[in-house]
Protein backbone atom coordinates (compact mmCIF):
# COMPACT_ATOMS: atom_id res chain seq x y z
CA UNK A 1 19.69 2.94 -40.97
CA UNK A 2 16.94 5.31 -42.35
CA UNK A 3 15.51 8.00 -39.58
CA UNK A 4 12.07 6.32 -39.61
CA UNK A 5 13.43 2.77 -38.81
CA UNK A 6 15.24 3.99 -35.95
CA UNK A 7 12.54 6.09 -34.77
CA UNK A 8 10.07 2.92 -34.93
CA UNK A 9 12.99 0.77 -33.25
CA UNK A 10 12.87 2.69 -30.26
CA UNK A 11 8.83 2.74 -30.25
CA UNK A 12 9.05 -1.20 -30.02
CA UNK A 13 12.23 -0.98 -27.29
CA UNK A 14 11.77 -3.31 -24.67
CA UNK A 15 11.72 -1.34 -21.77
CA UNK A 16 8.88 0.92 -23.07
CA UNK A 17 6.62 -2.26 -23.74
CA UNK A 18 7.86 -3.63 -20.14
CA UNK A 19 6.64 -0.59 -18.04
CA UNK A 20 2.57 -1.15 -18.66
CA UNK A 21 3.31 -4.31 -17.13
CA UNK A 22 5.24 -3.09 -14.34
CA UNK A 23 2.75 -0.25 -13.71
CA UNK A 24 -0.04 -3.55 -13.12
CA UNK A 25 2.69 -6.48 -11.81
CA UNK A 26 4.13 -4.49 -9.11
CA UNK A 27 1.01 -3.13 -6.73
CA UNK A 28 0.13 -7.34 -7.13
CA UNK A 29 3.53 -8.43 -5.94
CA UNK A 30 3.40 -5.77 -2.91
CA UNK A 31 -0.51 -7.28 -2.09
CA UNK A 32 1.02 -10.81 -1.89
CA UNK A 33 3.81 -10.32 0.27
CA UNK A 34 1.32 -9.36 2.25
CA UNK A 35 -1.42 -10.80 2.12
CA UNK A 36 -2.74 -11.39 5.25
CA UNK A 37 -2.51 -7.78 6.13
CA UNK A 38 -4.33 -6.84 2.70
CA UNK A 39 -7.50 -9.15 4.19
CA UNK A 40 -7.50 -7.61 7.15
CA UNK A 41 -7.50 -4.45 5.96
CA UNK A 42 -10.60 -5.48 3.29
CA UNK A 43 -12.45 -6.91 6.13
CA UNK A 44 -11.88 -3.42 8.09
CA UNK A 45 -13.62 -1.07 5.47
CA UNK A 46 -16.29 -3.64 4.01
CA UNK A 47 -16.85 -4.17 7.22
CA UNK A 48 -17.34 -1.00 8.74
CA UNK A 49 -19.23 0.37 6.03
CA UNK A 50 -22.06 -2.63 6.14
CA UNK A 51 -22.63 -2.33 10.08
CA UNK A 52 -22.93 1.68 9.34
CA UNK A 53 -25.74 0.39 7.39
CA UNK A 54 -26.75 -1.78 9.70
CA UNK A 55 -26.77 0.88 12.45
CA UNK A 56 -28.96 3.30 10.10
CA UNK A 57 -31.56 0.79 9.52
CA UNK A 58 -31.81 -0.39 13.57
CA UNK A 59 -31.32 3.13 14.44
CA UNK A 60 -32.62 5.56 11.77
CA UNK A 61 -31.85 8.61 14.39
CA UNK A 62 -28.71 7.73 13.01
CA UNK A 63 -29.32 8.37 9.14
CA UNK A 64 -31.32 11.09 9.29
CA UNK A 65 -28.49 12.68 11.33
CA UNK A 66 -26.31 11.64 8.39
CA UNK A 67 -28.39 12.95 5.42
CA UNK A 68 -28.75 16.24 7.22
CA UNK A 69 -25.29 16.34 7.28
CA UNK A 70 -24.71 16.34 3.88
CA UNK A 71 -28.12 19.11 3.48
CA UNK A 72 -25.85 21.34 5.29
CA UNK A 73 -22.86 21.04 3.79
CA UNK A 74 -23.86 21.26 0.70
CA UNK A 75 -22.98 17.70 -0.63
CA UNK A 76 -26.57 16.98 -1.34
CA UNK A 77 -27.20 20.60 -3.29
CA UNK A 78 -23.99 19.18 -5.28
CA UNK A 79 -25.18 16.00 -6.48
CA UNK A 80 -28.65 17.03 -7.62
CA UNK A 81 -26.81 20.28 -9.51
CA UNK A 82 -24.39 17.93 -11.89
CA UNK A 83 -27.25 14.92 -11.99
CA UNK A 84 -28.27 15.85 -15.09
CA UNK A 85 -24.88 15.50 -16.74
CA UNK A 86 -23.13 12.44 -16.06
CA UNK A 87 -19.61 13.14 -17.38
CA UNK A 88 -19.29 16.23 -15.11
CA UNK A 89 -20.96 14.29 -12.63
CA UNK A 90 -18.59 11.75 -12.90
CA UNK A 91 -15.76 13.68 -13.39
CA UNK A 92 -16.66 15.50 -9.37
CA UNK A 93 -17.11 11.80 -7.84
CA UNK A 94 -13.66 11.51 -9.32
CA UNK A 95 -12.05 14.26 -7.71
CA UNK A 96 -14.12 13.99 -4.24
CA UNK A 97 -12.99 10.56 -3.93
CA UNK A 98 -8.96 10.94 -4.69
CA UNK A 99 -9.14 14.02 -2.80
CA UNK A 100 -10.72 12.09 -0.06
CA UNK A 101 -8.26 9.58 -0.59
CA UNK A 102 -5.48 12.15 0.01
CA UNK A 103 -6.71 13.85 3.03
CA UNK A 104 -8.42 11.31 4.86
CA UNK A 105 -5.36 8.16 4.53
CA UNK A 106 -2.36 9.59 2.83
CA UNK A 107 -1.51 12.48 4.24
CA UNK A 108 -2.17 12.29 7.95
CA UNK A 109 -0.06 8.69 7.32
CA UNK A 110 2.90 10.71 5.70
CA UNK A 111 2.69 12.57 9.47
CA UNK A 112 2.20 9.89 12.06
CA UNK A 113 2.36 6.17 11.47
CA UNK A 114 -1.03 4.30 11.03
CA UNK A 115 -3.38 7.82 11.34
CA UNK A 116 -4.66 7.31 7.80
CA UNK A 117 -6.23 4.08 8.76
CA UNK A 118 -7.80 5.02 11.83
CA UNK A 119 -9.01 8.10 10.24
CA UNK A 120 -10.74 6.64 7.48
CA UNK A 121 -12.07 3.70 9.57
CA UNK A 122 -14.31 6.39 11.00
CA UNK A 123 -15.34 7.76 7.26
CA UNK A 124 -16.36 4.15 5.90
CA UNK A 125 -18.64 3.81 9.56
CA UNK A 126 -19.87 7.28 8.11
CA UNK A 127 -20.61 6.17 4.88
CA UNK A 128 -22.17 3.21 5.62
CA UNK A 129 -24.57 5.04 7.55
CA UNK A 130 -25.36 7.67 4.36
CA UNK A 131 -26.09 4.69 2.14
CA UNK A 132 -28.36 3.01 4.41
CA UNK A 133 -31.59 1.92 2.50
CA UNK A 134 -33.97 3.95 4.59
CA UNK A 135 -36.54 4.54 1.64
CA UNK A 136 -37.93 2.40 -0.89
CA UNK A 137 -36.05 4.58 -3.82
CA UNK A 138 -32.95 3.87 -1.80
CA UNK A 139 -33.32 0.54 -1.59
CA UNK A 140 -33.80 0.53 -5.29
CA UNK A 141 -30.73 2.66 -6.01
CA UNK A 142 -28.77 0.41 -3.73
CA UNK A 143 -28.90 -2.45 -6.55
CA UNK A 144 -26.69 -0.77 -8.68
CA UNK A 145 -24.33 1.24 -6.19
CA UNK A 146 -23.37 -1.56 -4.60
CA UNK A 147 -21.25 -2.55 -7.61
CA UNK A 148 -19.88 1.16 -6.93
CA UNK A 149 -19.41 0.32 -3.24
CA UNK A 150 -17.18 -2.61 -4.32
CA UNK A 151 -15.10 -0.55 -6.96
CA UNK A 152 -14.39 2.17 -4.86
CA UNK A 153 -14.04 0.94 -1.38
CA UNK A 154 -11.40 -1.72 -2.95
CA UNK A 155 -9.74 1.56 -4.07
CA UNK A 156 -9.78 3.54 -0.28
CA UNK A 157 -8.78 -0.15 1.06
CA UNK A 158 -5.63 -0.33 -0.96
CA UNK A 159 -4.59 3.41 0.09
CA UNK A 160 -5.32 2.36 3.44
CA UNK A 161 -2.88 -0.96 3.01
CA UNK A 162 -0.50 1.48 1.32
CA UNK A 163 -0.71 3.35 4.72
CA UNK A 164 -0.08 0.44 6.73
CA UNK A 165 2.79 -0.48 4.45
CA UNK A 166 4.34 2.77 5.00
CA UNK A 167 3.69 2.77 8.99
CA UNK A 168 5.26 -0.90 9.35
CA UNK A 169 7.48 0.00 7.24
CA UNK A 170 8.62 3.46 9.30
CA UNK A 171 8.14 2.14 13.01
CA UNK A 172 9.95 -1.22 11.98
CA UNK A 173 12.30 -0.99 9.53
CA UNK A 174 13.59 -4.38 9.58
CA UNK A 175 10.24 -5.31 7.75
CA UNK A 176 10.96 -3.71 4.39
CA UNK A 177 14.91 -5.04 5.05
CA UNK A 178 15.94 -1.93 6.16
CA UNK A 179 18.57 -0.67 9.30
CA UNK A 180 16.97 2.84 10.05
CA UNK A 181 14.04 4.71 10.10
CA UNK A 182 14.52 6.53 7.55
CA UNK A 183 15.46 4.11 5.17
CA UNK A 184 12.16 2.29 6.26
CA UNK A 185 10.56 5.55 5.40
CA UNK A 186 11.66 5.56 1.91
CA UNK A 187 10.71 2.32 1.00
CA UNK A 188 7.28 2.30 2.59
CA UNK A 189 6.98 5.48 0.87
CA UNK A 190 7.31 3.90 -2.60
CA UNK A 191 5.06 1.10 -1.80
CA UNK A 192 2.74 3.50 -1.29
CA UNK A 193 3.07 5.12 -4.33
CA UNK A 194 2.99 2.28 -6.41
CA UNK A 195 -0.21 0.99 -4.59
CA UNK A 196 -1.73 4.72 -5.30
CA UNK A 197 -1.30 4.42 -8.71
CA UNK A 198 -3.17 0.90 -8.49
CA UNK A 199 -6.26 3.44 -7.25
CA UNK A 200 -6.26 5.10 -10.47
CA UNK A 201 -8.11 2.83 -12.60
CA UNK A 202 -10.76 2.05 -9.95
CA UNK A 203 -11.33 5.41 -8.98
CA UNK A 204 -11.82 6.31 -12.65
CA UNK A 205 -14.44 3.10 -13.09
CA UNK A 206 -16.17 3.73 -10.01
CA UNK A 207 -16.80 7.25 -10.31
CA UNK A 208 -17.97 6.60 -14.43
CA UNK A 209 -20.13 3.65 -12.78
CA UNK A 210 -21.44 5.45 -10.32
CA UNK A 211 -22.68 8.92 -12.38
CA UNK A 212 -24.33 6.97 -15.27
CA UNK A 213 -26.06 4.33 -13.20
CA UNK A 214 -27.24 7.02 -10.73
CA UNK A 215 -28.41 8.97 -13.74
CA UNK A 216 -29.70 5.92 -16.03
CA UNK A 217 -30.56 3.00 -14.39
CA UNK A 218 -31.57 3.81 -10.92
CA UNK A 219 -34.30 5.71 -13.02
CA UNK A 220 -35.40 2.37 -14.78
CA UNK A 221 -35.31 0.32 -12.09
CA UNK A 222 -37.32 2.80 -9.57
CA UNK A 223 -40.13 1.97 -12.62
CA UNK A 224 -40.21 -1.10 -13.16
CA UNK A 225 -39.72 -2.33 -9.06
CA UNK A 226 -41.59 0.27 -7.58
């Protein structure tokens, strides 16, 4: 057989067309075997994040507490510095939010059982309160970023399921079908992983999302409804 057919033989094999799907069929089959834990955990950090917003609006002691928060450590200096260019812009909110991802859920979950969770159930209260409407401009800017909101708190909610996976997983191996901790370890590990990867993608839409419409549309709309 000539070099070239064999070459294109193995481009076409099977197994390399299979693992796309994998990469997309497997975070779905881990999110229906557990469902119920998967709404639960969606109802946490939507949840959390609206009555932040909530709180902000009834108490705006709250917000301004908030946005002077991120005056002084530099957040806000950040954002209006890459503003003007959306890729780069978008390109930061990417790395912020995995890196967020990491510290806040993954790793402290790697450590103790469940931390992740509890840890970042206290960053979505935190956020909520940052995007509270508390202007007119906000308000505006909120009509677009909520999309954003839904993109990437879908993606911190399934790192945060991944955690719980792992910490069921750990504390009660016979869960995963497993006889020791460690083995329970292992495999909540992977689920992890595999719902990590799931993050990708939305990470990488939100943050693209989030840049442009910040930089484009907010802009627009500010005109037209103000």
């Amino acid at each position: 057989m000539p070099r070239k057919a064999i070459a294109k033989k193995r481009l076409i094999h099977p197994n390399h067309a299979a693992r796309p799907i994998r990469l997309l069929r497997k975070p779905f089959q881990i999110i229906r075997a557990n469902f119920r834990a998967y709404l639960i955990i969606n109802a946490i950090v939507y949840g959390l994040v609206f009555t932040g917003m909530v709180a902000a609006m009834v108490f705006p002691d709250l917000g301004a507490a908030q946005a002077a928060t991120l005056e002084d450590n530099g957040t806000a200096d950040l954002v209006r510095s890459l503003f003007n260019n959306p890729w780069l812009f978008s390109t930061t909110i990417l790395g912020v939010n995995v890196m967020t991802g990491a510290l806040w859920i993954v790793l402290p979950s790697l450590i103790v059982p469940f931390t992740g969770i509890a840890l970042f159930a206290y960053k979505t209260f935190t956020l909520g309160l940052a995007m509270a409407p508390s202007t007119e401009t906000m308000a505006v800017a909120l009509i677009p970023h909520s999309l954003t909101i839904l993109i990437e708190l879908q993606a911190y909610a399934l790192l945060m399921f991944g955690a719980y996976i792992l910490g069921r997983s750990w504390v009660r191996p016979s869960t995963i079908g497993t006889r020791n901790h460690r083995q329970g370890y292992v495999r909540g590990l992977k689920q992890l992983g595999w719902l990590s990867l799931a993050t990708l993608p939305l990470f990488i839409i939100g943050a693209i999302w989030e840049a442009f419409s910040l930089r484009y549309l907010v802009p627009l709309l500010t005109q037209w409804l103000l």
